[in-house]
Structure formats: C-alpha cells, structure tokens
N, C-alpha and C. Protein backbone atom coordinates (compact mmCIF):
# COMPACT_ATOMS: atom_id res chain seq x y z
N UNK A 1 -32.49 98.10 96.73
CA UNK A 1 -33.74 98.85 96.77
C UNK A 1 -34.90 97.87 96.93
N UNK A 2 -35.82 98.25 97.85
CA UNK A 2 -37.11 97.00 98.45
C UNK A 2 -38.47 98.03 98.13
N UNK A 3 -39.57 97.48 97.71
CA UNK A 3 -40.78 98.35 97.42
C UNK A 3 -41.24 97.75 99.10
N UNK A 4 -41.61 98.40 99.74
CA UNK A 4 -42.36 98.62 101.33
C UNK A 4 -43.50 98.41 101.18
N UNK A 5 -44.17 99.22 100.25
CA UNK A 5 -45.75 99.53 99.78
C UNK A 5 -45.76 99.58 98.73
N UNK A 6 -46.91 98.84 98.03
CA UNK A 6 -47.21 99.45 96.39
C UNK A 6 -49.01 99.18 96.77
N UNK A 7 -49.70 100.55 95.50
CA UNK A 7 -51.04 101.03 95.63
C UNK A 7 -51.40 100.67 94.11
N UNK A 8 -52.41 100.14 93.22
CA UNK A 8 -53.10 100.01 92.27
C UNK A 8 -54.02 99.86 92.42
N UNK A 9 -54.20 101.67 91.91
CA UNK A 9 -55.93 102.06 91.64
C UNK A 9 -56.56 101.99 90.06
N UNK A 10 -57.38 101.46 90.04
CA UNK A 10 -57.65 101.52 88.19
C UNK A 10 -59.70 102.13 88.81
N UNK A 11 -60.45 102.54 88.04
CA UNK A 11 -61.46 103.58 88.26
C UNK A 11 -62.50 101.71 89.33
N UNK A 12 -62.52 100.98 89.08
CA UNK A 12 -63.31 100.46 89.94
C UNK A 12 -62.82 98.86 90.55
N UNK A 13 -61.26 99.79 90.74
CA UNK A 13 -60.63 98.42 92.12
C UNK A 13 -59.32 99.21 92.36
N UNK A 14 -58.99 98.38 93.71
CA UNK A 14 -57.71 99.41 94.44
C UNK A 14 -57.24 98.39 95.38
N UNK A 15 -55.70 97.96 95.34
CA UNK A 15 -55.22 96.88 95.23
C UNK A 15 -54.33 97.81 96.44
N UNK A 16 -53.80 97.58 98.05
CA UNK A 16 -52.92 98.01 98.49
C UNK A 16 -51.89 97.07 99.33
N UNK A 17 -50.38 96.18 98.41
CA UNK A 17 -49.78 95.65 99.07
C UNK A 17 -50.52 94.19 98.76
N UNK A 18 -51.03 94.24 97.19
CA UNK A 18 -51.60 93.22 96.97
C UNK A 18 -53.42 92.93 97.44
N UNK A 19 -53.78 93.78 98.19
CA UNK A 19 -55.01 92.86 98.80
C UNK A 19 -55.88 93.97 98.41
N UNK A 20 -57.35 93.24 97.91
CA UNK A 20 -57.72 94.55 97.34
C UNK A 20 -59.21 95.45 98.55
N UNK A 21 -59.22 96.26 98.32
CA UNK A 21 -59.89 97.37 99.02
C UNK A 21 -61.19 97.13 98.89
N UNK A 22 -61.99 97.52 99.56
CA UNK A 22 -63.61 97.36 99.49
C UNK A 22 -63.93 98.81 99.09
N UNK A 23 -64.20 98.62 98.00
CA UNK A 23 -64.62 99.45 97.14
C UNK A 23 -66.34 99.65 96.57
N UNK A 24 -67.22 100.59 96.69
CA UNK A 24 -68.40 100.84 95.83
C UNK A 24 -68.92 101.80 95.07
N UNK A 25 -68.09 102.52 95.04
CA UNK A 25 -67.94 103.69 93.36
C UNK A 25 -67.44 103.05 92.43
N UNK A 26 -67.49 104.06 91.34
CA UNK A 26 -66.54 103.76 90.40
C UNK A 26 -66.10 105.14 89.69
N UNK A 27 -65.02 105.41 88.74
CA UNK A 27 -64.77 106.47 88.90
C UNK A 27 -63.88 108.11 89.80
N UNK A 28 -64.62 108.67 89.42
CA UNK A 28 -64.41 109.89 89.63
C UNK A 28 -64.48 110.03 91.05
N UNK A 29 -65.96 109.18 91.66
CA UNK A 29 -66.17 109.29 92.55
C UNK A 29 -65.74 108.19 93.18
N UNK A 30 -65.37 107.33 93.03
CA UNK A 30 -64.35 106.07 94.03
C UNK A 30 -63.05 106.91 94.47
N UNK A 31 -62.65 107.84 93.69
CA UNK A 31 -61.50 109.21 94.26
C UNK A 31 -61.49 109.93 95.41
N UNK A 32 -63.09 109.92 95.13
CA UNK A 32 -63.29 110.80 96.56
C UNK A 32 -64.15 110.03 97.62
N UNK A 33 -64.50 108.62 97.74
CA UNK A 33 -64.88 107.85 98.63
C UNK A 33 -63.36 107.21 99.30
N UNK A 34 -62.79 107.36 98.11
CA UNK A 34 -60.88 107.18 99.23
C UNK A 34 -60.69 107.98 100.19
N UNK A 35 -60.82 109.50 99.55
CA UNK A 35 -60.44 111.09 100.21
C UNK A 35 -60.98 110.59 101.47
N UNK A 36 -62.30 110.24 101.67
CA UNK A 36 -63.60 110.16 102.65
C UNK A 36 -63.03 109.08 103.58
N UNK A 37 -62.52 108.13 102.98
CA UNK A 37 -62.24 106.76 103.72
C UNK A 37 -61.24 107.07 104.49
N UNK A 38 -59.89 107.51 103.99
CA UNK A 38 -58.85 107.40 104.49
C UNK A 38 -58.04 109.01 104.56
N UNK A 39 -58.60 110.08 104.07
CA UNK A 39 -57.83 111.02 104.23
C UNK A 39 -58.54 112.00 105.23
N UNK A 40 -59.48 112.74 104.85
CA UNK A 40 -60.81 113.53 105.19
C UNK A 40 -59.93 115.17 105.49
N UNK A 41 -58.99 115.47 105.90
CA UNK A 41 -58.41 116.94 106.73
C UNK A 41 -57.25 117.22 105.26
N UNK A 42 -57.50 117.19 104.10
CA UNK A 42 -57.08 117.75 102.91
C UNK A 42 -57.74 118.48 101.39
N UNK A 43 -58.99 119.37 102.35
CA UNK A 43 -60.01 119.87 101.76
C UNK A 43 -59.91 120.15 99.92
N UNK A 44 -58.40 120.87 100.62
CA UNK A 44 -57.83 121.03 98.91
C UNK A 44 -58.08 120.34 97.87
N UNK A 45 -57.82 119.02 98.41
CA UNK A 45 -58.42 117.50 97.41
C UNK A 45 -59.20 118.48 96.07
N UNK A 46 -60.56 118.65 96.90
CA UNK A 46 -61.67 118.89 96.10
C UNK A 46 -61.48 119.84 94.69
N UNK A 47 -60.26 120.68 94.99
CA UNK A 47 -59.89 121.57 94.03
C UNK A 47 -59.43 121.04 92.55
N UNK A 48 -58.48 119.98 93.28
CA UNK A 48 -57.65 119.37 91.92
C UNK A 48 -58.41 118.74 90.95
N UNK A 49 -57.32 118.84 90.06
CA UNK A 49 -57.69 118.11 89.01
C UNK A 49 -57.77 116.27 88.93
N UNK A 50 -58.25 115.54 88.07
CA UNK A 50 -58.22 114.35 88.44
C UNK A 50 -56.87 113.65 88.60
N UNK A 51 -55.83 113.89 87.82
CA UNK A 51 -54.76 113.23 87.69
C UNK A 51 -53.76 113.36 89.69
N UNK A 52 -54.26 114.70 89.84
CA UNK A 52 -53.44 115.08 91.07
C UNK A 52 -54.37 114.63 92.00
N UNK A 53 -55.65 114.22 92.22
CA UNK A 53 -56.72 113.63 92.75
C UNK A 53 -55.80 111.80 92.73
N UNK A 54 -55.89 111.89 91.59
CA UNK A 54 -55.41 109.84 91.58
C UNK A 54 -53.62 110.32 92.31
N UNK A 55 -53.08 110.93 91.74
CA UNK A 55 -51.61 110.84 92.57
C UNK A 55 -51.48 110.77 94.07
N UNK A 56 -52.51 111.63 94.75
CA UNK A 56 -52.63 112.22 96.09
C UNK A 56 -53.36 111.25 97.01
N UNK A 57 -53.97 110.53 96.34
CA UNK A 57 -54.79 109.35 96.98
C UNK A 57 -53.79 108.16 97.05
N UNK A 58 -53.00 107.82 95.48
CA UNK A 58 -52.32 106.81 95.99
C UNK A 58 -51.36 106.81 96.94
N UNK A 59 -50.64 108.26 97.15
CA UNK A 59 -49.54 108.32 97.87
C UNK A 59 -50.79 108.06 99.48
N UNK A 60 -51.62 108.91 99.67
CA UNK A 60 -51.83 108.52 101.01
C UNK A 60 -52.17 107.25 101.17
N UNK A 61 -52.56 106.44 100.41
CA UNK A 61 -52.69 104.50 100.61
C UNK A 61 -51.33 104.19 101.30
N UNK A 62 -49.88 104.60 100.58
CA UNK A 62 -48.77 104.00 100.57
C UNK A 62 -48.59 104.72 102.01
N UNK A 63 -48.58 106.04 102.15
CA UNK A 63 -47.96 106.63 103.43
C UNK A 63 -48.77 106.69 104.71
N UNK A 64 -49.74 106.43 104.87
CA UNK A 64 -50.76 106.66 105.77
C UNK A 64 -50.61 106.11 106.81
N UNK A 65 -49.85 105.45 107.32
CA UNK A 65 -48.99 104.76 108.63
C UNK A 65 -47.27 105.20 108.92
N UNK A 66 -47.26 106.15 108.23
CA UNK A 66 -45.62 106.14 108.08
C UNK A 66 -45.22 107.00 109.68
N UNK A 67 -44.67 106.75 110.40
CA UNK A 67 -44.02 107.63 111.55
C UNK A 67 -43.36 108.90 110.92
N UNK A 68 -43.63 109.75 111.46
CA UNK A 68 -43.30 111.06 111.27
C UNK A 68 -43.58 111.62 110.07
N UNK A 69 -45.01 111.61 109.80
CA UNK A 69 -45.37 111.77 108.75
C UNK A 69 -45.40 113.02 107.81
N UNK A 70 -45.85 114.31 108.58
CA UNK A 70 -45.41 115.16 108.11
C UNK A 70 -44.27 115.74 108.41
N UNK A 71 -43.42 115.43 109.16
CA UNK A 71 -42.12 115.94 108.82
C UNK A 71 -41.60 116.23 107.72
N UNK A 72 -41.03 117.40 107.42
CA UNK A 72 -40.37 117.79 106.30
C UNK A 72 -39.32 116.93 105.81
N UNK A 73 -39.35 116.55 104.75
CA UNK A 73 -37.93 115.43 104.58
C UNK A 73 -37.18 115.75 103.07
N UNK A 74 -35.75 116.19 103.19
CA UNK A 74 -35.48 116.17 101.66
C UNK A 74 -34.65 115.26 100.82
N UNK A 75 -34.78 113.68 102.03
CA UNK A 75 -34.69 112.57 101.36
C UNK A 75 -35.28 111.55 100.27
N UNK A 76 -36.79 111.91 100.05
CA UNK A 76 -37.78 111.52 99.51
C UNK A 76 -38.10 112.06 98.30
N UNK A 77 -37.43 111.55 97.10
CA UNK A 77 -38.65 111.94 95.97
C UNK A 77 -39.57 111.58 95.21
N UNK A 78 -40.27 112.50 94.62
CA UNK A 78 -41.47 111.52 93.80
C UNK A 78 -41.24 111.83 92.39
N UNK A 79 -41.19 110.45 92.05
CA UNK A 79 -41.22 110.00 90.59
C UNK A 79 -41.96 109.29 89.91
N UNK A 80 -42.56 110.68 88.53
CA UNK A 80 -44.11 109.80 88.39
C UNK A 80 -43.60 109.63 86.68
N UNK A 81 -44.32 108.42 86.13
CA UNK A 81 -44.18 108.37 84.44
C UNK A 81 -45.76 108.40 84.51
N UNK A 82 -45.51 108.87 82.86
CA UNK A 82 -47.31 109.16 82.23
C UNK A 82 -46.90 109.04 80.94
N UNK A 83 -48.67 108.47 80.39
CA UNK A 83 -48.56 108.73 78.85
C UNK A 83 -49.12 110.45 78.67
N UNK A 84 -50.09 110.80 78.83
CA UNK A 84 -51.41 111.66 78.69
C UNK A 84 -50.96 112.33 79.45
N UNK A 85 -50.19 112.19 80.81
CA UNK A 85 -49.95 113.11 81.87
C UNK A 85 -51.31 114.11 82.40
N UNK A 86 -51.15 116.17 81.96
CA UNK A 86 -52.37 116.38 82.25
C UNK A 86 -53.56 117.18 81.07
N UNK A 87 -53.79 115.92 79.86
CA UNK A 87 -53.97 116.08 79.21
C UNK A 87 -55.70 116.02 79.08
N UNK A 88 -55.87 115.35 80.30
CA UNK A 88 -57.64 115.61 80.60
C UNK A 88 -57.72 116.71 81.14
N UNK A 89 -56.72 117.86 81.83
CA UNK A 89 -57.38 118.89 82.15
C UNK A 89 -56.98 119.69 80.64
N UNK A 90 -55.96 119.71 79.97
CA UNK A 90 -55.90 120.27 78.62
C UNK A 90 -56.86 120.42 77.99
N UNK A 91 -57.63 119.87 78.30
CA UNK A 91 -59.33 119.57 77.29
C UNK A 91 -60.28 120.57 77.92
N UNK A 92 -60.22 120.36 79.30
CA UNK A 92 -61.10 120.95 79.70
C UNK A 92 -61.02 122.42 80.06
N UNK A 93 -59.90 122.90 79.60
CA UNK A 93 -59.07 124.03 79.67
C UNK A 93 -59.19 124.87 78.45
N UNK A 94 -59.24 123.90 77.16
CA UNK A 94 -59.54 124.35 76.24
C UNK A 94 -61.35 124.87 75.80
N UNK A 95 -61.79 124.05 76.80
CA UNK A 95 -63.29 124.32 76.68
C UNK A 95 -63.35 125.81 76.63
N UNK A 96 -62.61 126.46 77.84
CA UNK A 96 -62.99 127.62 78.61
C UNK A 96 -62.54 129.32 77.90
N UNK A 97 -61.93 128.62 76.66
CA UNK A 97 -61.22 129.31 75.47
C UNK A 97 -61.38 128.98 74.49
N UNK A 98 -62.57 128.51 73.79
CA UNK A 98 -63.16 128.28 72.79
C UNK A 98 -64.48 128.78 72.49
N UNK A 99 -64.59 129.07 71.43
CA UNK A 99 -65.97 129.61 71.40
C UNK A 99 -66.31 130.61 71.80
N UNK A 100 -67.81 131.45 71.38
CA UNK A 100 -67.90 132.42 72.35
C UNK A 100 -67.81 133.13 73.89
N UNK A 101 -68.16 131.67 73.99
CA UNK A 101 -68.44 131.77 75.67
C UNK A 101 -67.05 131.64 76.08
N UNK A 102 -65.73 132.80 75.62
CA UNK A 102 -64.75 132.58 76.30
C UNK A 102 -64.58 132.94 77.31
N UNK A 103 -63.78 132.42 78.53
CA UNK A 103 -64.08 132.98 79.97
C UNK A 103 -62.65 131.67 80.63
N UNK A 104 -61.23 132.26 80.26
CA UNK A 104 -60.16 131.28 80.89
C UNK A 104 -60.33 130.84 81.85
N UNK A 105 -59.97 130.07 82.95
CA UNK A 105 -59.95 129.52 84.18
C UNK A 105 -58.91 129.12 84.38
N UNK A 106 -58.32 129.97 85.35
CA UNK A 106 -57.11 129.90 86.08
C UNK A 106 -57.10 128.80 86.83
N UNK A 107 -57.91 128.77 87.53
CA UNK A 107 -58.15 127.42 88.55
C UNK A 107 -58.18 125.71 87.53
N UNK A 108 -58.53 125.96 86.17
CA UNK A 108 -57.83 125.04 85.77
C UNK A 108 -56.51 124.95 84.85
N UNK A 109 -56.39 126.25 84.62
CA UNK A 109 -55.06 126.65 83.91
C UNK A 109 -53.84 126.32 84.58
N UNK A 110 -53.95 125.78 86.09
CA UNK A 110 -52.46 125.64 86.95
C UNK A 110 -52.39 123.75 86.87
N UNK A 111 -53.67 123.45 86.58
CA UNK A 111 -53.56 121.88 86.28
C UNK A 111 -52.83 121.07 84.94
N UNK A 112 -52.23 122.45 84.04
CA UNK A 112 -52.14 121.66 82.91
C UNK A 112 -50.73 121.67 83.15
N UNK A 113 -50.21 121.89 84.23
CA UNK A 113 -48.85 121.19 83.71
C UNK A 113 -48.27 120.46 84.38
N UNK A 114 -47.64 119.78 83.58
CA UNK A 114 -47.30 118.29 83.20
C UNK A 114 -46.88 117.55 84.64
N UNK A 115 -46.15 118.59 85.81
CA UNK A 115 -45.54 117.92 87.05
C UNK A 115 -46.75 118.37 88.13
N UNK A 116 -47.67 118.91 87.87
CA UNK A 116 -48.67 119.33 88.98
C UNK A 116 -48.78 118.47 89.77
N UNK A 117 -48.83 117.14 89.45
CA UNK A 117 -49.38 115.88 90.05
C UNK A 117 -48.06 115.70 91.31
N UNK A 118 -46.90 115.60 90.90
CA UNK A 118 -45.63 115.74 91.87
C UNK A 118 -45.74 116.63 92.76
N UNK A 119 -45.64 117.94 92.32
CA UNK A 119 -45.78 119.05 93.20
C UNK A 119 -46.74 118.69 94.41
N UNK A 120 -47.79 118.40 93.86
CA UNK A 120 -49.31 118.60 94.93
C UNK A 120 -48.81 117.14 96.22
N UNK A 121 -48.38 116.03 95.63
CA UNK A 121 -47.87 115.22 96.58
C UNK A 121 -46.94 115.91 97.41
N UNK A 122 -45.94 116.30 96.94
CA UNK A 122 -44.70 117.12 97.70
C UNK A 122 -44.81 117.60 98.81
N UNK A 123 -45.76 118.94 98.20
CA UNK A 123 -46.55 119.81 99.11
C UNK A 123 -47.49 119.56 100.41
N UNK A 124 -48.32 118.39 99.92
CA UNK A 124 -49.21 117.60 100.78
C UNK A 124 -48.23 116.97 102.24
N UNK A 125 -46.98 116.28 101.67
CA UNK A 125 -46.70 115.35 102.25
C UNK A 125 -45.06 116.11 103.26
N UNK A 126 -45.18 117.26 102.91
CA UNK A 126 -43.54 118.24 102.87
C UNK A 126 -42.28 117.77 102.40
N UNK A 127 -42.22 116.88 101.50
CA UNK A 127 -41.16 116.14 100.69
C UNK A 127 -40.42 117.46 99.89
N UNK A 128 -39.23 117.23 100.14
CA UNK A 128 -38.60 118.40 99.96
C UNK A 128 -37.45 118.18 98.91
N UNK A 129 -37.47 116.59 98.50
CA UNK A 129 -36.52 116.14 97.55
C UNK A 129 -37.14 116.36 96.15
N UNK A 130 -36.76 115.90 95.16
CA UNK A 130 -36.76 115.61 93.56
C UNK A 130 -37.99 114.97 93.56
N UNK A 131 -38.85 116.27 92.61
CA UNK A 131 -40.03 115.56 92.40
C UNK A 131 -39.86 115.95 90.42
N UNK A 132 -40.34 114.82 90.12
CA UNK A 132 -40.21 115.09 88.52
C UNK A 132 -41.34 113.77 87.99
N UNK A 133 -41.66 114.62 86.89
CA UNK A 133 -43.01 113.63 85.78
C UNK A 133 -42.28 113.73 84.56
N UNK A 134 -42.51 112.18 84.39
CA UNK A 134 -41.67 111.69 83.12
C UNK A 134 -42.94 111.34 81.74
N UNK A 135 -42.83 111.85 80.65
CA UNK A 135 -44.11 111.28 79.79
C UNK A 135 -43.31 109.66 78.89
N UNK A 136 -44.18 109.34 78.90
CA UNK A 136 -43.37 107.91 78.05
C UNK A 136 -45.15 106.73 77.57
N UNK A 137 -44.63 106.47 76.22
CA UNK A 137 -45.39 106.03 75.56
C UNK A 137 -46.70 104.73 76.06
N UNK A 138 -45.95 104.77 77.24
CA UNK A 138 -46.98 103.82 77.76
C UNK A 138 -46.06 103.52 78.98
N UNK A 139 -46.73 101.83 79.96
CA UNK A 139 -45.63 101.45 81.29
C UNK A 139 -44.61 100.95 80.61
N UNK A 140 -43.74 101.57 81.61
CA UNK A 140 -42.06 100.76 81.08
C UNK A 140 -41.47 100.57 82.76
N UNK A 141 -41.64 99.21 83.22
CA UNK A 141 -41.06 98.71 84.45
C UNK A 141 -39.24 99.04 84.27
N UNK A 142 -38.86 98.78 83.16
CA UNK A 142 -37.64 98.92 82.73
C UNK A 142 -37.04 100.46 82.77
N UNK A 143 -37.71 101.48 82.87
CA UNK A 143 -37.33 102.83 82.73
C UNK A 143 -37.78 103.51 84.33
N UNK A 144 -38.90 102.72 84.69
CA UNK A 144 -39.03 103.10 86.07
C UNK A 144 -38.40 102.97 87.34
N UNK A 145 -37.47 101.73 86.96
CA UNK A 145 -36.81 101.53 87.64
C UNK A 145 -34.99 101.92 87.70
N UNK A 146 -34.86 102.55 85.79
CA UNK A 146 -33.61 103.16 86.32
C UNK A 146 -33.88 104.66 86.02
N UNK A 147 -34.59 105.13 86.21
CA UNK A 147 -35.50 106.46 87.42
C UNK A 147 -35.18 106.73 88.66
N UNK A 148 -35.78 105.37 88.92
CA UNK A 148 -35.12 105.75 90.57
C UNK A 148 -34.19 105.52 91.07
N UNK A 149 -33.13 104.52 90.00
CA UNK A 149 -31.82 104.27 90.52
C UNK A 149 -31.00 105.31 90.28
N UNK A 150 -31.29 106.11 89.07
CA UNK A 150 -30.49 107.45 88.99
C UNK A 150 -30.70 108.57 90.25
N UNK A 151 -32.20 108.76 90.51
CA UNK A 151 -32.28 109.56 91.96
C UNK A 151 -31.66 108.99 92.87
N UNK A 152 -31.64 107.70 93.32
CA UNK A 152 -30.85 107.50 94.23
C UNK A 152 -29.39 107.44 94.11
N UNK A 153 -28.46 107.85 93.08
CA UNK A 153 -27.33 108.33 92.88
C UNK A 153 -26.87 109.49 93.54
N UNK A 154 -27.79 110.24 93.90
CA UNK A 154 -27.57 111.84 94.11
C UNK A 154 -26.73 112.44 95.78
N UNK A 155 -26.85 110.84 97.05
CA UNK A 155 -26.35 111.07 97.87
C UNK A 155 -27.01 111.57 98.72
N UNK A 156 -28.40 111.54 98.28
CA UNK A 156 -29.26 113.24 99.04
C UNK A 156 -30.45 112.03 99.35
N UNK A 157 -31.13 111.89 98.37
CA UNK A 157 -32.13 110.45 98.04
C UNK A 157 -31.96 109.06 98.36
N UNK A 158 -32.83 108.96 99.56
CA UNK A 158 -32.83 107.29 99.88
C UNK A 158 -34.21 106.18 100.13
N UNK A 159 -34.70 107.45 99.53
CA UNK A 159 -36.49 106.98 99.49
C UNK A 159 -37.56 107.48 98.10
N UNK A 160 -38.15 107.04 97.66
CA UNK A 160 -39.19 107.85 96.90
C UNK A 160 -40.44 106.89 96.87
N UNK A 161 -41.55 107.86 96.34
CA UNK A 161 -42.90 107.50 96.09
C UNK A 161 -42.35 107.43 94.36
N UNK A 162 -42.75 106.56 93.66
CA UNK A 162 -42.85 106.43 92.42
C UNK A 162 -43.82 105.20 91.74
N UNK A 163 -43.76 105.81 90.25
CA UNK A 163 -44.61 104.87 89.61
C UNK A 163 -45.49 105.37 88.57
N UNK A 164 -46.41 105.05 88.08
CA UNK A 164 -47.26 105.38 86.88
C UNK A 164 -48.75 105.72 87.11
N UNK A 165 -48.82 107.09 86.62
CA UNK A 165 -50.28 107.46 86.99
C UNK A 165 -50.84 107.79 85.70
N UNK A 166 -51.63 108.02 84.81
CA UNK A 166 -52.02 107.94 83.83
C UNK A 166 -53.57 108.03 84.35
N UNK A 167 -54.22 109.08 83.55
CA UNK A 167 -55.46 109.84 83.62
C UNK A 167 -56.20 109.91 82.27
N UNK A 168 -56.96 109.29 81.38
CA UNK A 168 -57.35 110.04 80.30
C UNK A 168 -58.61 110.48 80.60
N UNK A 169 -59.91 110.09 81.61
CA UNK A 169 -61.16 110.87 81.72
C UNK A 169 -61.40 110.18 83.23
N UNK A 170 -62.56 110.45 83.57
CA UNK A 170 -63.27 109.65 84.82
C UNK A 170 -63.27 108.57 84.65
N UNK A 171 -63.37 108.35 83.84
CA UNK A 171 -64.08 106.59 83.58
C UNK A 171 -62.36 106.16 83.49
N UNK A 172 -61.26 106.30 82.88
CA UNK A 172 -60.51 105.52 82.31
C UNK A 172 -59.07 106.33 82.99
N UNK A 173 -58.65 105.58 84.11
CA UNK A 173 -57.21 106.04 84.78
C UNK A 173 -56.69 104.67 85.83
N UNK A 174 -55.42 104.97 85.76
CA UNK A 174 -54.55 103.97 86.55
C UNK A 174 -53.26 104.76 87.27
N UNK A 175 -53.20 104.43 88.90
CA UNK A 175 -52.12 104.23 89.39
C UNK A 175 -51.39 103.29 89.87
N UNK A 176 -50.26 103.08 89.83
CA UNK A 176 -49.87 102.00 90.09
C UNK A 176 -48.30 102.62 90.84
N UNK A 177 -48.55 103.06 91.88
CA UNK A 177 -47.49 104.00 93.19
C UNK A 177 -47.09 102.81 93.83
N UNK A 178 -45.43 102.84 94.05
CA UNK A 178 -44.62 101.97 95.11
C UNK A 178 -43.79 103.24 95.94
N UNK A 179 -43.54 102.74 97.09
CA UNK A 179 -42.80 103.11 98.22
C UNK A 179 -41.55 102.47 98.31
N UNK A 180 -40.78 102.80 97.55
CA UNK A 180 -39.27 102.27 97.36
C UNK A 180 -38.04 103.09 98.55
N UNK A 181 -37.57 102.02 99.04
CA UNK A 181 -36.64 102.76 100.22
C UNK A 181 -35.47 102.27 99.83
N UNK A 182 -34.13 102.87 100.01
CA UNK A 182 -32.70 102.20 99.49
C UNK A 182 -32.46 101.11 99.88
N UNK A 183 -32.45 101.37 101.79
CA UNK A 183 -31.77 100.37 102.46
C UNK A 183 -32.91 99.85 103.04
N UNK A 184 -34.52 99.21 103.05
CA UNK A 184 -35.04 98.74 103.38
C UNK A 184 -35.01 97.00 104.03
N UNK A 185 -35.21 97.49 105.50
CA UNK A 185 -34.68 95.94 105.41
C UNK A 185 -35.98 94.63 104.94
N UNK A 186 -36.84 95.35 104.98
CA UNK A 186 -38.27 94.22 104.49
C UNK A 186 -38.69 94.73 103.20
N UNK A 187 -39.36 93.99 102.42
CA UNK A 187 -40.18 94.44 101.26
C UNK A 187 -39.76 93.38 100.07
N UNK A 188 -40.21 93.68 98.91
CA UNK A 188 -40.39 93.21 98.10
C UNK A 188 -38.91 93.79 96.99
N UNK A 189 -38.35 92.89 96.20
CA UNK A 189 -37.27 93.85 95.55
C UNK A 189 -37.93 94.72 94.32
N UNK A 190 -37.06 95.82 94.18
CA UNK A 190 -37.55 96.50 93.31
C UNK A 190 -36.99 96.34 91.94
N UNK A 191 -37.29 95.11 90.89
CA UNK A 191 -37.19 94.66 89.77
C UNK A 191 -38.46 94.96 88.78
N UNK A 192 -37.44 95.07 87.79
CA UNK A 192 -38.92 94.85 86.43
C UNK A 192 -39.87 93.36 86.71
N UNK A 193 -39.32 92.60 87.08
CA UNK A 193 -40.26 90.88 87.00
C UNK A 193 -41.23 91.49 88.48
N UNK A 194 -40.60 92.40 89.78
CA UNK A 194 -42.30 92.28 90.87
C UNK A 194 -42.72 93.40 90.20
N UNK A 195 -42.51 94.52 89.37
CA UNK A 195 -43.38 95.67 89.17
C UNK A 195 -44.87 95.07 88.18
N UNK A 196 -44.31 93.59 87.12
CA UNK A 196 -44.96 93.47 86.52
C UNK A 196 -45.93 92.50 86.98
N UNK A 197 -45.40 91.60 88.12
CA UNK A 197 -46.70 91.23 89.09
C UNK A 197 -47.57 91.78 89.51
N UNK A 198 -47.18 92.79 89.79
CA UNK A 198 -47.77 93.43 90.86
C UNK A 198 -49.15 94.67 89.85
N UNK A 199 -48.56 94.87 88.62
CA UNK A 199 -49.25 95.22 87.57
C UNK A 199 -50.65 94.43 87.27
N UNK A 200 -50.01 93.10 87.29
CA UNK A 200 -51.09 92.01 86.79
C UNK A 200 -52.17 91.38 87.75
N UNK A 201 -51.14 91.73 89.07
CA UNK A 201 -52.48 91.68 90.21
C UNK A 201 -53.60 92.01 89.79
C-alpha cells in the first residue's frame, strides 16, 4: 500500500503532498476560499456543515487531477477517524431546541451524524465502496492504518481516501486525508513512521 496524495488542512495552513498552499483566511472562511480556489461547480458546499466542509475540501485537494474522475467506482473507500466527529453541529443543533425560541432545524439535524462527512464525499465523488467514520480518542497512525488494511481485505477495495478529520469550532479543526492505492506503483509507503511525518509537516 503507497499514499499517492496526502492533504493537511489545520484552520490557517494547508499542506498538499508536503508543500504548503498560499493561503489568506483563516478559519471557516479559508474553507471556502479552497471551495473558490479549486472547486467552484459544488454549490451544495455552502449547505454543509463544517466537518463535511473540511472532509470535502480535503478529498478535492487529493482528487482533483485524478482521470476519470467522476466515474462511479465501487473500488474506493473512505475512511475517516475522529475524536468530536459531528459534535460542533450537535451544539448547534441543540441551540435550535432549547429554550423558548424552539424551532428544530432539519437542515442541521442531518449533520449530526457521525458518518455525514463520508457520505457527502461518496456522493460528491460517486464512490460506491465502504465509506465508514471511526471515533477514537485522538490520532492513532497505528489504527489508521489497520483500517485500511482490513478494507482492503474485502477483494472489492483497492483504493481509499482516508485519514483524520476532526472539527471542534471554526477556529479549531484538522484534516489530515491520504490517497492510499493497493498496488500503487509510486508514492510514499503507507506506515505509521510517514503518517507521522507527514503529521509534523
């Protein structure tokens, strides 16, 4: 297994394949100066929540050159770990059901759960394989990586987007998305010792 691409976004720097991005937000809105930079024809963006905002951005860093891009593929899955997962929209969800001024919101009621962030890549990208969100106490290079060695057991799986996205407000989130292929013949190997380089970048 070879990482192809890896993306680390933290709220005011964005690292792709090592080299870092010219960046002048910070935040919430460095999210959507990406959208602007490099995506622009995925209006939806604007809807999501932040966590599926940081997932959807890193995957298009990693995929955004890929040949045959939207092709449907059900070789590819995405595998995300989190601490908090979508626990900043939990909050803000709870706003909308508290207090007098109760008034639910559906539109953020579909953000609170826990794999939204997978799904919305999936969907975006027509990945048709194993998408699953793992919660875990913090990064574990060691668990992420036999994640994806178990998906790639399945016979079906010979690619995924994976990695660690973690959201707690605007100000304070990290992705850190690789493009792991089975039989890649270039890239970087996919070990705990480059995930944690590549961390410390």
């Amino acid at each position: 297994m070879k990482i192809v691409h890896s993306v680390h976004i933290l709220p005011d720097a964005v690292r792709l394949d090592g080299v870092a991005l010219p960046v002048e937000e910070q935040g919430a809105e460095l999210l959507s100066a990406l959208y602007r930079a490099y995506v622009k024809d995925y209006p939806k963006f604007f809807k999501m929540d932040l966590l599926s905002k940081l997932g959807v951005i890193a995957t298009e860093l990693l995929v955004k050159d890929e040949p045959g891009r939207f092709t449907p593929r059900e070789d590819r899955a995405v595998l995300l770990l989190s601490h908090s997962g979508p626990l900043c929209d939990d909050r803000n969800y709870q706003k909308t059901i508290s207090g007098d001024d109760y008034f639910p919101s559906p539109a953020l009621f579909v953000y609170t759960l826990a794999n939204i962030v997978t799904g919305e890549i999936a969907i975006r990208n027509k990945y048709e394989g194993d998408t699953t969100a793992y919660g875990l106490e913090a990064f574990d290079p060691a668990q992420l990586v036999a994640v994806v060695r178990d998906a790639f057991e399945d016979r079906v799986t010979t690619s995924a987007i994976c990695g660690w996205a973690e959201c707690i407000d605007a100000g304070n989130f990290e992705a850190l998305l690789l493009l792991v292929e089975q039989d890649a013949p270039e890239g970087r190997p996919f070990t705990v010792q480059t995930l944690e380089e590549i961390k410390k970048a």
